[in-house]
N, C-alpha and C. Protein backbone atom coordinates (compact mmCIF):
# COMPACT_ATOMS: atom_id res chain seq x y z
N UNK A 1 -11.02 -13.68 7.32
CA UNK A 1 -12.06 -13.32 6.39
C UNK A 1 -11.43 -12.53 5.24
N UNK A 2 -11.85 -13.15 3.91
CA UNK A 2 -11.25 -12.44 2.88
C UNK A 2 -11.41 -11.19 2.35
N UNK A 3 -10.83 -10.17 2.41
CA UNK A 3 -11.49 -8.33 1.76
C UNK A 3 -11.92 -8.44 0.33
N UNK A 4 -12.87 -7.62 0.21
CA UNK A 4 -13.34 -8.16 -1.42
C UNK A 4 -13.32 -6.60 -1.70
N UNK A 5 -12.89 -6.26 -2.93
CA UNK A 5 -12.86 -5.33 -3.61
C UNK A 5 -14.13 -4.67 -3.50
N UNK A 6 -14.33 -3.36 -3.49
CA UNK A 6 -15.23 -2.40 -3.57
C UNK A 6 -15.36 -1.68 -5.26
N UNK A 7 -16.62 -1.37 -5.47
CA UNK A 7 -16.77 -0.98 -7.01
C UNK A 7 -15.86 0.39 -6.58
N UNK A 8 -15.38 1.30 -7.57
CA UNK A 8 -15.15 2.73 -7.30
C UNK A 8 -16.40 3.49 -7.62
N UNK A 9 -16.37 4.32 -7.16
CA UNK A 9 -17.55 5.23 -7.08
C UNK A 9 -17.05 6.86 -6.99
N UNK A 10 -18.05 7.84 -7.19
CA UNK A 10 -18.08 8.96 -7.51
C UNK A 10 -16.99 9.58 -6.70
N UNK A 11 -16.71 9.07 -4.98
CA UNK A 11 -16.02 9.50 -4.51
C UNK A 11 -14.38 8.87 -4.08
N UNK A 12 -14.30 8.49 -5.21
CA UNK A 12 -12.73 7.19 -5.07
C UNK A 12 -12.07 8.54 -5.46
N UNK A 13 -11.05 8.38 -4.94
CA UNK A 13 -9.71 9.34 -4.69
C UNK A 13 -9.38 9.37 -6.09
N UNK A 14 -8.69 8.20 -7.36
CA UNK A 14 -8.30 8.71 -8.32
C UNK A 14 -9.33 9.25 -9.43
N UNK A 15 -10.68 8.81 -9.32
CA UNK A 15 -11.47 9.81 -10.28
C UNK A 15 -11.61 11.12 -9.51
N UNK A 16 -11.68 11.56 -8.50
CA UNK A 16 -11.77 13.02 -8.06
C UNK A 16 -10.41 13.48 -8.92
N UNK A 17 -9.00 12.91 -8.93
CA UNK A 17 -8.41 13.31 -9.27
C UNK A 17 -7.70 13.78 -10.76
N UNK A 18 -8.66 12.41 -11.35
CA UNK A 18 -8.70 12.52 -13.01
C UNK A 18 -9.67 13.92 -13.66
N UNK A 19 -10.28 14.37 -12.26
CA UNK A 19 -11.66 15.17 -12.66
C UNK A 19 -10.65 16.50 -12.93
N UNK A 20 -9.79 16.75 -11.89
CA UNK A 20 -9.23 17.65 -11.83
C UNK A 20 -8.61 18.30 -13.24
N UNK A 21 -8.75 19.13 -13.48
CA UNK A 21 -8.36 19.90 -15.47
C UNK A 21 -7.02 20.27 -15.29
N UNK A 22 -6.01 19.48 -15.99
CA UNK A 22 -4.70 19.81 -16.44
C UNK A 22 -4.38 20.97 -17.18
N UNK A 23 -3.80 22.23 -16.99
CA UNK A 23 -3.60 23.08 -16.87
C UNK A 23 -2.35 23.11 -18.25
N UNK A 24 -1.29 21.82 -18.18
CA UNK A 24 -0.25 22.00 -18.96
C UNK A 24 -0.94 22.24 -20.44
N UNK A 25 0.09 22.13 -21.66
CA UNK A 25 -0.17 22.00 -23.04
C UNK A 25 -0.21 21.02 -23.29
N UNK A 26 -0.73 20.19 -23.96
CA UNK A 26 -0.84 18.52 -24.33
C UNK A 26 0.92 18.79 -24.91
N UNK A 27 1.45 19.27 -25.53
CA UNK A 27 2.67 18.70 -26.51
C UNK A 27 3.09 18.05 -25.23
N UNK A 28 4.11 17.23 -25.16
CA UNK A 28 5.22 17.00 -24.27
C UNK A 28 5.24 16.24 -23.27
N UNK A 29 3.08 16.03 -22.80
CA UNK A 29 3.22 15.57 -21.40
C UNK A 29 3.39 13.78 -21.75
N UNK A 30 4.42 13.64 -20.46
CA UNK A 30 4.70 12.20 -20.19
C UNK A 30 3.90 11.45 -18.71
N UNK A 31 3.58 12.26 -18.36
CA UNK A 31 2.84 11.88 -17.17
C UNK A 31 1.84 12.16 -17.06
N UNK A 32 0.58 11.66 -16.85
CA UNK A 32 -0.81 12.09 -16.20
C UNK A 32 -0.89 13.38 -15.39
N UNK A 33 -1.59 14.65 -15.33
CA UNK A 33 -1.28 15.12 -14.10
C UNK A 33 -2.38 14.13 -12.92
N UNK A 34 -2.92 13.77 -13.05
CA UNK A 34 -4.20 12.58 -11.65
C UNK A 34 -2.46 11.72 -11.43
N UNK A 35 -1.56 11.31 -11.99
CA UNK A 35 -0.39 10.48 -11.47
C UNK A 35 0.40 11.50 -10.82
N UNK A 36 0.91 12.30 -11.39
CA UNK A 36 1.46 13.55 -10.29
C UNK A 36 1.07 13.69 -9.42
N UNK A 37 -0.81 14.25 -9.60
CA UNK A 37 -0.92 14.28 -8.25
C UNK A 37 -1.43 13.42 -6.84
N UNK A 38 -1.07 12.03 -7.41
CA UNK A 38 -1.46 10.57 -6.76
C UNK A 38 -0.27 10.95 -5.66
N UNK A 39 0.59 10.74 -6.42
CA UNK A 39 2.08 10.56 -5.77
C UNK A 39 2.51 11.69 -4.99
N UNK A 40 2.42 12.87 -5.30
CA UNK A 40 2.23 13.96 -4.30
C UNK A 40 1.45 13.80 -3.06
N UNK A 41 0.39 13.29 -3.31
CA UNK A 41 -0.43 13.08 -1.82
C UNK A 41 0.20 11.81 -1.26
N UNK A 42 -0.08 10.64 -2.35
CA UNK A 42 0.90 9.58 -0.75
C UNK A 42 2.49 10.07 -0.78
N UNK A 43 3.07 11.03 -1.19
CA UNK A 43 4.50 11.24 -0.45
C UNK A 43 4.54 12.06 0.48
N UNK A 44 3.03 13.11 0.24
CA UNK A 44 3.46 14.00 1.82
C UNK A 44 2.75 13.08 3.15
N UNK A 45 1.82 12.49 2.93
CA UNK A 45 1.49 11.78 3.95
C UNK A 45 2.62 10.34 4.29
N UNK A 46 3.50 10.43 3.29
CA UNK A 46 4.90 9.70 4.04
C UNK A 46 5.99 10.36 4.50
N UNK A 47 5.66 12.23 4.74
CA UNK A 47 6.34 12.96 5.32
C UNK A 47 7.74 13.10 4.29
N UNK A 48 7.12 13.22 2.97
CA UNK A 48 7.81 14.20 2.17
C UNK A 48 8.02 15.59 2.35
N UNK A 49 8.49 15.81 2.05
CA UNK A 49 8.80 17.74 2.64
C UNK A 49 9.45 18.66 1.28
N UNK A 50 9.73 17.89 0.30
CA UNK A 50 10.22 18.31 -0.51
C UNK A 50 10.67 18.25 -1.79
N UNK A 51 10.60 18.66 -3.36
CA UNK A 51 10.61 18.05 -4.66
C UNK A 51 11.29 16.94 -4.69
N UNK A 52 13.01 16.91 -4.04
CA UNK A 52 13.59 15.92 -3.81
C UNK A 52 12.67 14.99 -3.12
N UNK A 53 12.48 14.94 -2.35
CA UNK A 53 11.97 13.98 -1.46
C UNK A 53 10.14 13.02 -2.08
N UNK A 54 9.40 14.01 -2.97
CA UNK A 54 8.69 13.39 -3.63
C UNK A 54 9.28 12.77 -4.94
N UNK A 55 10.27 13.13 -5.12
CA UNK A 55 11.12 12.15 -6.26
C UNK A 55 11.56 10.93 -5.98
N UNK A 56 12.45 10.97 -4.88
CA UNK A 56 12.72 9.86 -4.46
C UNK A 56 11.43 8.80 -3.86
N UNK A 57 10.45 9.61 -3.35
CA UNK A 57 9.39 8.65 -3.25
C UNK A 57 8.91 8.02 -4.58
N UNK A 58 8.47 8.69 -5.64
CA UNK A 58 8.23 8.25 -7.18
C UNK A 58 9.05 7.21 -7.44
N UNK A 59 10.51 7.25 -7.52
CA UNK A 59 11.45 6.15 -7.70
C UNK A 59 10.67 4.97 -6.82
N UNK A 60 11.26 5.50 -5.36
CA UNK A 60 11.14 4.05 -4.69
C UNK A 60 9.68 3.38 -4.92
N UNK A 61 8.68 3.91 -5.54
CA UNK A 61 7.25 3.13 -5.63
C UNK A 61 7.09 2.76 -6.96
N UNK A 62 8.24 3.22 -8.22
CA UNK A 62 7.63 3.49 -9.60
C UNK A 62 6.07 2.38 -9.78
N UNK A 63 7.59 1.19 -9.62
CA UNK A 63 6.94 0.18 -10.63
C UNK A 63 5.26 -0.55 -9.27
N UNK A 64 5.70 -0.34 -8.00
CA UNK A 64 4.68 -1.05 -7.33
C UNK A 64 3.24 -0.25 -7.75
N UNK A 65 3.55 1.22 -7.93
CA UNK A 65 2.15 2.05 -8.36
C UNK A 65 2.00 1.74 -9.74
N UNK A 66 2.43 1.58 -10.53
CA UNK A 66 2.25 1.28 -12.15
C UNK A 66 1.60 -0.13 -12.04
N UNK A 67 2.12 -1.14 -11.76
CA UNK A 67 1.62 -2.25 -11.44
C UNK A 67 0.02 -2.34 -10.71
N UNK A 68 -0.03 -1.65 -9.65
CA UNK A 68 -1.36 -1.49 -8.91
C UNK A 68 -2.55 -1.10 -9.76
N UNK A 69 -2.33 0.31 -10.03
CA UNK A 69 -3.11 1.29 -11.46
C UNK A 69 -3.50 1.05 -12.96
N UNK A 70 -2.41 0.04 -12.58
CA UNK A 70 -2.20 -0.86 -14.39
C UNK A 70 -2.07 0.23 -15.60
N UNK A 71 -0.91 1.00 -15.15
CA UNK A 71 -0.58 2.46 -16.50
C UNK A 71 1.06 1.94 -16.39
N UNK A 72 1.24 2.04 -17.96
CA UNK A 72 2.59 1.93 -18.45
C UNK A 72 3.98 3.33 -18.07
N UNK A 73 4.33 3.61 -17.39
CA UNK A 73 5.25 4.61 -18.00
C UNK A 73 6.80 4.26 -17.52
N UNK A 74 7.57 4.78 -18.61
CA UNK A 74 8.75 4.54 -18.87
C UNK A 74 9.16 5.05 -17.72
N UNK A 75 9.34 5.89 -16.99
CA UNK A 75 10.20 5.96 -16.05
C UNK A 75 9.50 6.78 -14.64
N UNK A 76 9.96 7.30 -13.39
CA UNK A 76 9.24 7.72 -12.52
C UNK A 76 8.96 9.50 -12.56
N UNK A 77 8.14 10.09 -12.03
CA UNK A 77 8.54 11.86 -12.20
C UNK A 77 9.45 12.41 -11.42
N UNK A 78 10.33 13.10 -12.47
CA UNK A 78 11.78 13.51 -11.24
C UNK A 78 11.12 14.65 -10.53
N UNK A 79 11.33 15.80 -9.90
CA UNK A 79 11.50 17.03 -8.78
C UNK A 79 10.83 18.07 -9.91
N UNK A 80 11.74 17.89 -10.70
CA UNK A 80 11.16 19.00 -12.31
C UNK A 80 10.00 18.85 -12.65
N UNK A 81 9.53 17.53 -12.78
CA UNK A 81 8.37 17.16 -13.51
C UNK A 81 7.06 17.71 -12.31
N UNK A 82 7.39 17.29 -10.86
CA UNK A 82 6.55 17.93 -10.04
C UNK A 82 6.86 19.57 -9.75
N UNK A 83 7.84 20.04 -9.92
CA UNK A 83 7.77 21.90 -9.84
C UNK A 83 7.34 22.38 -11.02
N UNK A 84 7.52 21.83 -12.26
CA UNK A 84 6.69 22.48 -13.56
C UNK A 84 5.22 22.13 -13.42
N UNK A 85 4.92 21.02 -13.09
CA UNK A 85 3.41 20.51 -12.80
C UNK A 85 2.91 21.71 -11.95
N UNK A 86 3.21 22.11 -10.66
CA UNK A 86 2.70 22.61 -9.31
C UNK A 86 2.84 24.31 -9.97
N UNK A 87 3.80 24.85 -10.39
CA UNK A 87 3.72 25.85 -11.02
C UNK A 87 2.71 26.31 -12.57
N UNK A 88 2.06 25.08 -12.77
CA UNK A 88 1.20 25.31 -14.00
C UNK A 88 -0.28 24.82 -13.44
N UNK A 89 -0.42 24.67 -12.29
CA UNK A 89 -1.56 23.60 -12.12
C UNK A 89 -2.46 24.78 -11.63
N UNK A 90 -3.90 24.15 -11.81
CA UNK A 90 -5.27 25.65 -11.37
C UNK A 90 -5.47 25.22 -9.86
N UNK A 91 -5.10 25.80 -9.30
CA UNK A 91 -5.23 26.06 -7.69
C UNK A 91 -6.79 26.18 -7.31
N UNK A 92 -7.04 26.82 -8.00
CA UNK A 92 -8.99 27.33 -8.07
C UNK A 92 -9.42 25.90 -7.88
N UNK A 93 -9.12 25.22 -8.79
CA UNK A 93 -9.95 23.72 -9.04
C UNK A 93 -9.82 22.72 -8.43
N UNK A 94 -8.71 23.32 -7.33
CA UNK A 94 -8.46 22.03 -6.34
C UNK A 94 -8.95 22.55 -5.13
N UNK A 95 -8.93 23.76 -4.97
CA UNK A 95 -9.66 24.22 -3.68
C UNK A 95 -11.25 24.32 -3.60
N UNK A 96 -11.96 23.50 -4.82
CA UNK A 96 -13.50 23.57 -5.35
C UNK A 96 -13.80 22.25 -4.65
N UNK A 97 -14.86 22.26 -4.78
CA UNK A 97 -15.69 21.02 -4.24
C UNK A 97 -16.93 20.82 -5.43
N UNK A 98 -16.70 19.85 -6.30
CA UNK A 98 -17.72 19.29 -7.76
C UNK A 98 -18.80 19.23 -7.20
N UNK A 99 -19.03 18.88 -5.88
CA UNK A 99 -20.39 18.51 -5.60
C UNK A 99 -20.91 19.50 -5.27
N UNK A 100 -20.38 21.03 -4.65
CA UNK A 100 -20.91 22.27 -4.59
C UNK A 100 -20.80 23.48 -5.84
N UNK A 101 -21.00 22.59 -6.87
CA UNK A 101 -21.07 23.21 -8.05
C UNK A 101 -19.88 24.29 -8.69
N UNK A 102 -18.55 23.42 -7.89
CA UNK A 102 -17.85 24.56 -8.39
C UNK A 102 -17.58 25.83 -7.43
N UNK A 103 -18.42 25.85 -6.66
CA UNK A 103 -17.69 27.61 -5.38
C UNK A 103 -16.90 26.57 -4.38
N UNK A 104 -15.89 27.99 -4.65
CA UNK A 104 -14.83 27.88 -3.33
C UNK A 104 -15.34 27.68 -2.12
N UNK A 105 -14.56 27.02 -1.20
CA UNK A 105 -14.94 26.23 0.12
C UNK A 105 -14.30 26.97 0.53
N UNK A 106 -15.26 28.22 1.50
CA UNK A 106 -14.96 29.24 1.99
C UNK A 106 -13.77 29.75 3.52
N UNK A 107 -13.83 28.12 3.87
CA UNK A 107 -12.50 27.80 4.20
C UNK A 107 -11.04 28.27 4.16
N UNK A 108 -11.24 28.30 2.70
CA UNK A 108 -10.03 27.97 1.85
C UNK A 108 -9.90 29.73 1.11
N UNK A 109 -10.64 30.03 0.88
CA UNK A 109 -10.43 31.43 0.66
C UNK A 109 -10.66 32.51 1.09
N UNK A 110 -11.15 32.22 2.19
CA UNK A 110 -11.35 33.61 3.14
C UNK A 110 -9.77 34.87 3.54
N UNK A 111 -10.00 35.68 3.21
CA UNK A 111 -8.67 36.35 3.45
C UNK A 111 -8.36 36.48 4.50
N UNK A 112 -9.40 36.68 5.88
CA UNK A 112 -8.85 36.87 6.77
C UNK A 112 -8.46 35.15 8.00
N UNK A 113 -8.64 34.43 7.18
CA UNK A 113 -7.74 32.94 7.12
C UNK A 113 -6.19 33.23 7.37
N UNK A 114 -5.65 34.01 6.17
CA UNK A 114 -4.00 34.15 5.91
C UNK A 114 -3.82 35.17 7.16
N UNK A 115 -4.22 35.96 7.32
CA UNK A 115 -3.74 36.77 8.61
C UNK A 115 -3.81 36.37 9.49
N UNK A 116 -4.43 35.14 10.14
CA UNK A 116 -4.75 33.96 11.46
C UNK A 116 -3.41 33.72 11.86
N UNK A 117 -2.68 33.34 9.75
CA UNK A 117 -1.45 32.30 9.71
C UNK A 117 0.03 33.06 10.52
C-alpha cells in the first residue's frame, strides 16, 4: 500500500521550528537557525554527543537534507556555526510552549528540578 503525503500542519516539526525567533544579527547569517536546529535534533537522536560530531553529521547528510527541504546552501554547518548558534540562541523560547501562550512549562523551570539533578 502506497504512503501518501500528509498536509503539514500547525504541529509539523519544521514550522514549530521556523516559529522559533533567531536571536543572531541578520548581517552574516548563512544558515537558517530552523536548519541548525533541524540538524541538531536528528544528530542527537543519532547519538551525537558533540559539536564535532553534529558536524560531521551535517556533512554526511548535507546534500540528502537540502534535497528533501528543497533549500539551497553552499556548504554544510561546521561545529562553529553550531557553538555560535547555541551560545546566541533564546533558551526562554524553546523551553515555551506557543500553544500555552508563551509560559514556561513548569517542568522545565522549576528550580528545585536542578537540585533533583
Amino acid at each position: 500500500m502506497p504512503e501518501t503525503a500528509l498536509p503539514a500542519t500547525d504541529l509539523d516539526l519544521i514550522s514549530f521550528l521556523k516559529a522559533i525567533p533567531d536571536a543572531r544579527m541578520r548581517r552574516g547569517i548563512r544558515i537558517p537557525a530552523w536548519y541548525l536546529l533541524l540538524v541538531a535534533l536528528l544528530g542527537i537522536l543519532s547519538r551525537c554527543q558533540s559539536l564535532r560530531d553534529l558536524e560531521r553529521f551535517a556533512i554526511r547528510h548535507h546534500s540528502v537534507l537540502c534535497e528533501a527541504l528543497g533549500i539551497e546552501l553552499r556548504r554544510p554547518p561546521s561545529d562553529s556555526a553550531f557553538r555560535y548558534f547555541f551560545r546566541q540562541v533564546d533558551v526562554r523560547s524553546l523551553r515555551c510552549d506557543p500553544r500555552l501562550d508563551n509560559r514556561p512549562d513548569p517542568r522545565w523551570c522549576s528550580r528545585s528540578r536542578s537540585a533533583d539533578l
